[in-house]
N, C-alpha and C. Protein backbone atom coordinates (compact mmCIF):
# COMPACT_ATOMS: atom_id res chain seq x y z
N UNK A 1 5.69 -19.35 -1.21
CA UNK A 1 5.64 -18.09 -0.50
C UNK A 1 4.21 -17.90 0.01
N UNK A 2 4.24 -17.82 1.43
CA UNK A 2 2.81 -17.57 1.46
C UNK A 2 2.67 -15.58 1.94
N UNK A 3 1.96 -15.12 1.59
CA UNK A 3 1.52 -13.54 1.98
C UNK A 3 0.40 -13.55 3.19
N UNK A 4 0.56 -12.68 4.23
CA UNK A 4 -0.60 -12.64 5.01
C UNK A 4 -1.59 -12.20 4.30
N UNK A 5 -2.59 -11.65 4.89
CA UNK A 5 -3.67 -10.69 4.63
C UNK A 5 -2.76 -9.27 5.22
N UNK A 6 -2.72 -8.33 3.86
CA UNK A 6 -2.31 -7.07 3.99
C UNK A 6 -3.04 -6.29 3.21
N UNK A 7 -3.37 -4.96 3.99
CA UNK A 7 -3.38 -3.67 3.43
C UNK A 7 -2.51 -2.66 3.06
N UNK A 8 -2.88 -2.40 1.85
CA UNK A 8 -1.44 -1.18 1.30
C UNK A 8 -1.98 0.01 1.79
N UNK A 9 -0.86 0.94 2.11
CA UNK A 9 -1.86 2.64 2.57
C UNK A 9 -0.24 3.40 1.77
N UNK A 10 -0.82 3.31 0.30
CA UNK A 10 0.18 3.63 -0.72
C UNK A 10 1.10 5.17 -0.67
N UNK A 11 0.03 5.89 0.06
CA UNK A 11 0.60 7.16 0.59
C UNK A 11 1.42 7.18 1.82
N UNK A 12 1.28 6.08 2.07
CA UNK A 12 2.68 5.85 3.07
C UNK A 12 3.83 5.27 2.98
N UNK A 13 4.36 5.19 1.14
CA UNK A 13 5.39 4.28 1.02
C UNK A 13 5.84 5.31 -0.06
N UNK A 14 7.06 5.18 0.38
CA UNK A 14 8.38 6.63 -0.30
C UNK A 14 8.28 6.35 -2.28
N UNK A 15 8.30 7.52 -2.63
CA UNK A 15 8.56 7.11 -4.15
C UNK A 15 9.55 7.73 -4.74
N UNK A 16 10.74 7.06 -5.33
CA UNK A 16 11.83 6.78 -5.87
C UNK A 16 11.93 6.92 -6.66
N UNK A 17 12.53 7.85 -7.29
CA UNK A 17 12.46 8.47 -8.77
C UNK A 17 13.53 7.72 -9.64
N UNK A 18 13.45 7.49 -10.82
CA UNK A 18 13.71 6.86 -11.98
C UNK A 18 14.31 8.09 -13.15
N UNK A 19 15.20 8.32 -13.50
CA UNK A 19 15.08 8.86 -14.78
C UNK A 19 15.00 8.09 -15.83
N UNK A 20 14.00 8.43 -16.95
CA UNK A 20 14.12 7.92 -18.36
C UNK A 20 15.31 8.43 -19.44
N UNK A 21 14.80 8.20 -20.85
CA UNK A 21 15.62 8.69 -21.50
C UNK A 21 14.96 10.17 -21.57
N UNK A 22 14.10 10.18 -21.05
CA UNK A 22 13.41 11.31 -21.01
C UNK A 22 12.29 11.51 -20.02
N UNK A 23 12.19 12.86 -19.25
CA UNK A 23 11.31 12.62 -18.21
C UNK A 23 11.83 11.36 -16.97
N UNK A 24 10.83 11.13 -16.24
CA UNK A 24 11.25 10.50 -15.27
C UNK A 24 9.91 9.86 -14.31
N UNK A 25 10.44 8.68 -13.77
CA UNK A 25 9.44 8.07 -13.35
C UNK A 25 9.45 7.72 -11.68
N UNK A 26 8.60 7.83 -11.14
CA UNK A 26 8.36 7.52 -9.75
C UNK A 26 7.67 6.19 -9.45
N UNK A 27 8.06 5.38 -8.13
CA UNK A 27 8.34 3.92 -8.00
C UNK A 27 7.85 4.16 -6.74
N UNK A 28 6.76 3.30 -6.14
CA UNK A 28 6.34 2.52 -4.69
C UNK A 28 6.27 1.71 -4.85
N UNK A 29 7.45 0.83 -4.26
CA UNK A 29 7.15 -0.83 -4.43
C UNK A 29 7.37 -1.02 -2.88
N UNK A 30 6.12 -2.52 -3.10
CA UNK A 30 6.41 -3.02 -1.99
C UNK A 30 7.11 -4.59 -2.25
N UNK A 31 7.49 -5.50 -1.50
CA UNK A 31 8.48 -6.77 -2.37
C UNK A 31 8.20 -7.53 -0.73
N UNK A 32 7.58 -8.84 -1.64
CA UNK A 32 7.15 -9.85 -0.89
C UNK A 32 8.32 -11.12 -1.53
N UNK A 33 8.98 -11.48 -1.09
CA UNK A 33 9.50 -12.34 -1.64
C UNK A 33 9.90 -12.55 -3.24
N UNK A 34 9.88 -12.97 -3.56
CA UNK A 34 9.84 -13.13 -5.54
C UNK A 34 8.38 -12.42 -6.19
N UNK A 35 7.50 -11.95 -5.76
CA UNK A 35 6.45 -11.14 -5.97
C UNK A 35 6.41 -9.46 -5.69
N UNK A 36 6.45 -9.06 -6.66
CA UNK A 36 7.03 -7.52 -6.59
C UNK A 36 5.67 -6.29 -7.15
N UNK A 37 5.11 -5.59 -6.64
CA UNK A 37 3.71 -4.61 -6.32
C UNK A 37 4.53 -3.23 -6.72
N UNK A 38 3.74 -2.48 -7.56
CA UNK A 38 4.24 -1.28 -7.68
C UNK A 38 3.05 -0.31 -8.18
N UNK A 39 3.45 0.89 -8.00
CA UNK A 39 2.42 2.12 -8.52
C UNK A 39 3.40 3.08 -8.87
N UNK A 40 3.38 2.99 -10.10
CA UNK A 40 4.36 3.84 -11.15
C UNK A 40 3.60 4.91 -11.99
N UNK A 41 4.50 5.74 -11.41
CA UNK A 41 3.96 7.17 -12.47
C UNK A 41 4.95 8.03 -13.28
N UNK A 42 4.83 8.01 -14.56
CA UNK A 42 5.44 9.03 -15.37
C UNK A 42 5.30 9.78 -16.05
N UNK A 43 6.00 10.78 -15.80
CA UNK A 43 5.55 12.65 -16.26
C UNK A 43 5.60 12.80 -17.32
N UNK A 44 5.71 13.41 -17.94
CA UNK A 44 4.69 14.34 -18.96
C UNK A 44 6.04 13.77 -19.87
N UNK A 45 5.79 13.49 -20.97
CA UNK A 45 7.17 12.75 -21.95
C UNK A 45 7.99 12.07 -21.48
N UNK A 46 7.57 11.43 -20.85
CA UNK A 46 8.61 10.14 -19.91
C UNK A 46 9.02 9.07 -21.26
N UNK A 47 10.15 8.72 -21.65
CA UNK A 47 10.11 7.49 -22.35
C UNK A 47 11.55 6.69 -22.05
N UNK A 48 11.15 5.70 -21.55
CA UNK A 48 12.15 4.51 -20.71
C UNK A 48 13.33 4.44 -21.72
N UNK A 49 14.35 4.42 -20.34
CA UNK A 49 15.93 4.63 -20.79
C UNK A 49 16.58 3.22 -21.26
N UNK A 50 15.54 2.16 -21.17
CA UNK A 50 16.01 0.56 -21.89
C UNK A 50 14.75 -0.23 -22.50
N UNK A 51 15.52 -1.07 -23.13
CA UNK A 51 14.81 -2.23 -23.54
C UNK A 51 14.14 -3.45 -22.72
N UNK A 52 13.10 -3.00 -21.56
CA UNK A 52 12.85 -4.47 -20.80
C UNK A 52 12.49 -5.53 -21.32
N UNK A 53 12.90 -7.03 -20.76
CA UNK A 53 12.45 -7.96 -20.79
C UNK A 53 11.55 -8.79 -20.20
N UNK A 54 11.78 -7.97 -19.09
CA UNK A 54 10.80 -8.74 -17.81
C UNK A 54 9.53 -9.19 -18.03
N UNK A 55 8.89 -10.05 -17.34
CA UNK A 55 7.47 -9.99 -17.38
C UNK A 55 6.73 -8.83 -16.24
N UNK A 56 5.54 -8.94 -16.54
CA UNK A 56 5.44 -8.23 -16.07
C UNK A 56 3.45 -7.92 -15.89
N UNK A 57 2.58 -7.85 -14.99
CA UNK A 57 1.09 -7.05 -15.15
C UNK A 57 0.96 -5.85 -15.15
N UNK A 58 0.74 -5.58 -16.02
CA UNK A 58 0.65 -3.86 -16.33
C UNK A 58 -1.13 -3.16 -16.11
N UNK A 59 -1.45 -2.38 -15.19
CA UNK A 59 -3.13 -1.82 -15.10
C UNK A 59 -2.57 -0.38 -15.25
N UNK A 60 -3.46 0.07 -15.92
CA UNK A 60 -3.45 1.66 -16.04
C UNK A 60 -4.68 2.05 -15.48
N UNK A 61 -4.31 3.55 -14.52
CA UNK A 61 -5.05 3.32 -13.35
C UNK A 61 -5.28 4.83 -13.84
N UNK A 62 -4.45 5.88 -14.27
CA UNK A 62 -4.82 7.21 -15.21
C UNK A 62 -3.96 7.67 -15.94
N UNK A 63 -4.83 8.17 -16.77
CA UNK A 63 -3.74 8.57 -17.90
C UNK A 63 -3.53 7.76 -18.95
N UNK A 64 -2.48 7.95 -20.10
CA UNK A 64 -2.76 7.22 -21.20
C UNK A 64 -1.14 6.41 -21.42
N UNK A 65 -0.43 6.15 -21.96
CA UNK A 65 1.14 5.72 -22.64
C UNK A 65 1.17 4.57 -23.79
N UNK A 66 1.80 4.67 -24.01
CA UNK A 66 2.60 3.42 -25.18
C UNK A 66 3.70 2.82 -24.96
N UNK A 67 3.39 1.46 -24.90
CA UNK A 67 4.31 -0.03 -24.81
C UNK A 67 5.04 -0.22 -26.37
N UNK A 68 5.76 0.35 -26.49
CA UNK A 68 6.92 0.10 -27.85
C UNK A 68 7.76 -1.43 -27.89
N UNK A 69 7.29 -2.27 -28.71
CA UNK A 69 7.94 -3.51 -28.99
C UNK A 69 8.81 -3.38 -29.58
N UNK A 70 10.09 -4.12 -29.73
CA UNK A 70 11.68 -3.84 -30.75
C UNK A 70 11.18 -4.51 -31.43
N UNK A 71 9.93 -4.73 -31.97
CA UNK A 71 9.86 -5.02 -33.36
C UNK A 71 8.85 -3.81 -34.23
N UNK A 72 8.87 -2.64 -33.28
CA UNK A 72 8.22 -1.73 -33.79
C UNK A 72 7.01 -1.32 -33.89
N UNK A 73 5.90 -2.50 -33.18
CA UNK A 73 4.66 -2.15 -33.17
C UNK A 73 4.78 -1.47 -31.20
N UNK A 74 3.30 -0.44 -31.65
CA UNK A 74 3.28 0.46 -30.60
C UNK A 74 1.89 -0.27 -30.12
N UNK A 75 1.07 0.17 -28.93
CA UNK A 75 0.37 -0.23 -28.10
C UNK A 75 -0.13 0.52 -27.06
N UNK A 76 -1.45 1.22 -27.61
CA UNK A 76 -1.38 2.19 -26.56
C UNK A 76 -2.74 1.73 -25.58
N UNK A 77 -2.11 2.11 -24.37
CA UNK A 77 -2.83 1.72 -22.69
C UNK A 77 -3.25 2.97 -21.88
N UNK A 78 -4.67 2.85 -21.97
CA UNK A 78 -5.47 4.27 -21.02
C UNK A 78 -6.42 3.49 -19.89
N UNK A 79 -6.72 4.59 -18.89
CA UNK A 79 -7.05 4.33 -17.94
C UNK A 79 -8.07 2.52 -18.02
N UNK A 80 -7.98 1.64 -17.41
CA UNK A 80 -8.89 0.82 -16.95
C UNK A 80 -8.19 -0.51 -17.99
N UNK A 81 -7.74 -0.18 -19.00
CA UNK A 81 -6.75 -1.36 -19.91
C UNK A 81 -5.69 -1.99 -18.94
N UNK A 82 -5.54 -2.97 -19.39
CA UNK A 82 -4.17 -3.27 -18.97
C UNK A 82 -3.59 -4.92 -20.28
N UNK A 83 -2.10 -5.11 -19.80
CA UNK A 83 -1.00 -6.48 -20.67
C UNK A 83 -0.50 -7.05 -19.71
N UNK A 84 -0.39 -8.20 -20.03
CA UNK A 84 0.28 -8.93 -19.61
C UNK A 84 1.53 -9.98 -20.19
N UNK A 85 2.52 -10.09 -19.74
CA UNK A 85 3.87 -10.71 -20.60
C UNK A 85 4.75 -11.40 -19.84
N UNK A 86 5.16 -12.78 -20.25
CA UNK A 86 6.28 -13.46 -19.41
C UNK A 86 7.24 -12.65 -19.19
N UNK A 87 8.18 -13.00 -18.81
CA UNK A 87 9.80 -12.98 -18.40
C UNK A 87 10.57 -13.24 -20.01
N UNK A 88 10.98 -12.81 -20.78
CA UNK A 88 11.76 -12.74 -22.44
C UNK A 88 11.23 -12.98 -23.11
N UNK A 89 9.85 -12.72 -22.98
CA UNK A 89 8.62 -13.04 -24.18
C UNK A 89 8.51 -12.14 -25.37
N UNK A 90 9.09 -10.61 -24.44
CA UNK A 90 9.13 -9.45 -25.31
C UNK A 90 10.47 -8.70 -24.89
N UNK A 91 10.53 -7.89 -25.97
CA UNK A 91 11.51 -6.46 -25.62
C UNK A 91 10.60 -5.33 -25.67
N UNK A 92 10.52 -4.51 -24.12
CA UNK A 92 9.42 -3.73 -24.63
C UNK A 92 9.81 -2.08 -23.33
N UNK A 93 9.30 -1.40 -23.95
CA UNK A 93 9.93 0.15 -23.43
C UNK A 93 8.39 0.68 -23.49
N UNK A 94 8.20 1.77 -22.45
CA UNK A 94 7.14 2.80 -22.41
C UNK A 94 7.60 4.09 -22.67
N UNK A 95 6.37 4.68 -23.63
CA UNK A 95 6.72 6.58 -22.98
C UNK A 95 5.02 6.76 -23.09
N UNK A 96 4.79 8.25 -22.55
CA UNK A 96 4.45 8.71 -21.91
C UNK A 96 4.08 10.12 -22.17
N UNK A 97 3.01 10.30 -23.29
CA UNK A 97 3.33 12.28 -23.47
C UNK A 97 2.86 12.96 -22.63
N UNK A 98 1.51 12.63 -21.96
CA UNK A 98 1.06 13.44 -20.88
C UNK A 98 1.24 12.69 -19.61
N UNK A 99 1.98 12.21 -19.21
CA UNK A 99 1.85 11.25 -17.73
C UNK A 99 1.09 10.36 -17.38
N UNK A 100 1.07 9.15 -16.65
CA UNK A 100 0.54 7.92 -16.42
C UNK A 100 0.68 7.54 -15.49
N UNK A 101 -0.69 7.08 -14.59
CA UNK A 101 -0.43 6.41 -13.19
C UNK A 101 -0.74 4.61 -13.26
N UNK A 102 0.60 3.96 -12.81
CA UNK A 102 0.13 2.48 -13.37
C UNK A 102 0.22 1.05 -12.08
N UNK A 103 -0.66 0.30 -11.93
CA UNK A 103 0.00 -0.80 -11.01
C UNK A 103 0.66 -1.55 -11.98
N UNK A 104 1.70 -2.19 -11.09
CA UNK A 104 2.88 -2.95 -12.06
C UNK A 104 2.86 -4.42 -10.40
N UNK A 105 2.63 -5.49 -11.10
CA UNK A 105 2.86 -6.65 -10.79
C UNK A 105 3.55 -7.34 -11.10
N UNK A 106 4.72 -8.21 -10.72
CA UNK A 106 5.92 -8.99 -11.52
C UNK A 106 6.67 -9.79 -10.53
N UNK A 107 7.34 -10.96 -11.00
CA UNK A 107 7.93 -11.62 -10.15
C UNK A 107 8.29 -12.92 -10.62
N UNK A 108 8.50 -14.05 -9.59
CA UNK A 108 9.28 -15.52 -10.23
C UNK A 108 7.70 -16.14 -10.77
N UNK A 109 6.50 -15.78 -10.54
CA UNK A 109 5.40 -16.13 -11.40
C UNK A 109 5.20 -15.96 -12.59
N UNK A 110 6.01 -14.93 -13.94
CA UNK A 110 5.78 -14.75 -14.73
C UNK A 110 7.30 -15.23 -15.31
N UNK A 111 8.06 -15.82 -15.27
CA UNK A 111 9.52 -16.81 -15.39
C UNK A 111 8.73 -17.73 -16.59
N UNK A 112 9.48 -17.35 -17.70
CA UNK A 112 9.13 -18.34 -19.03
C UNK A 112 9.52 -19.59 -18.55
C-alpha cells in the first residue's frame, strides 16, 4: 500500500458516535487501505460494550482512562502515554471516568 503525502484537517471529518456499555464514544476515522487512523473520544464514564482483540496504537492526547485486560489487570493511560498490541495478543476493553481524547492506529500491520 503506498499513502501519498496527506494532511488531516480533523475538524473536517464527521464523528460517529459509538455507544458503550456505558457512556459513549465518538469516532473520526480516516481508512487507507488495511491501515486505519482515528481520534476517539469518550465521555465522562464511558466503558466499552466488548472484549477487543484487535491490535491496535493507542496515544492519549487528553485526559486520562483504563485498558482492562480479561485477566484483570488494569492500566491506566494519561495525556502523552501511550500501548501498543498485536491483533489476539490481548482481550482488552477501556473506560473512562472523566473523558479521553485518543489517536488510535490499527490495521493488517499489527496481524499476529
Amino acid at each position: 500500500m503506498k499513502i501519498p503525502f496527506t494532511t488531516i484537517d480533523w475538524a473536517a471529518i464527521e464523528k460517529v458516535e459509538h455507544k458503550g456499555e456505558t457512556g459513549t464514544s465518538y469516532w473520526q476515522t480516516l481508512q487507507f487501505g488495511g491501515l486505519r487512523i482515528r481520534i476517539v473520544e469518550y465521555t465522562e464514564g464511558y466503558l466499552a460494550d466488548h472484549w477487543c482483540e484487535k491490535g491496535h496504537v493507542v496515544h492519549c492526547l487528553e485526559g486520562e482512562f483504563i485498558t482492562e485486560l480479561k485477566t484483570g489487570e488494569k492500566l491506566s493511560l494519561s495525556k502523552g502515554k501511550s500501548y501498543v498490541v498485536s491483533d489476539e495478543l490481548s482481550s482488552h476493553r477501556s473506560f473512562s471516568k472523566n473523558g479521553v481524547k485518543l489517536l488510535i492506529v490499527d490495521g493488517d500491520f499489527l496481524k499476529a
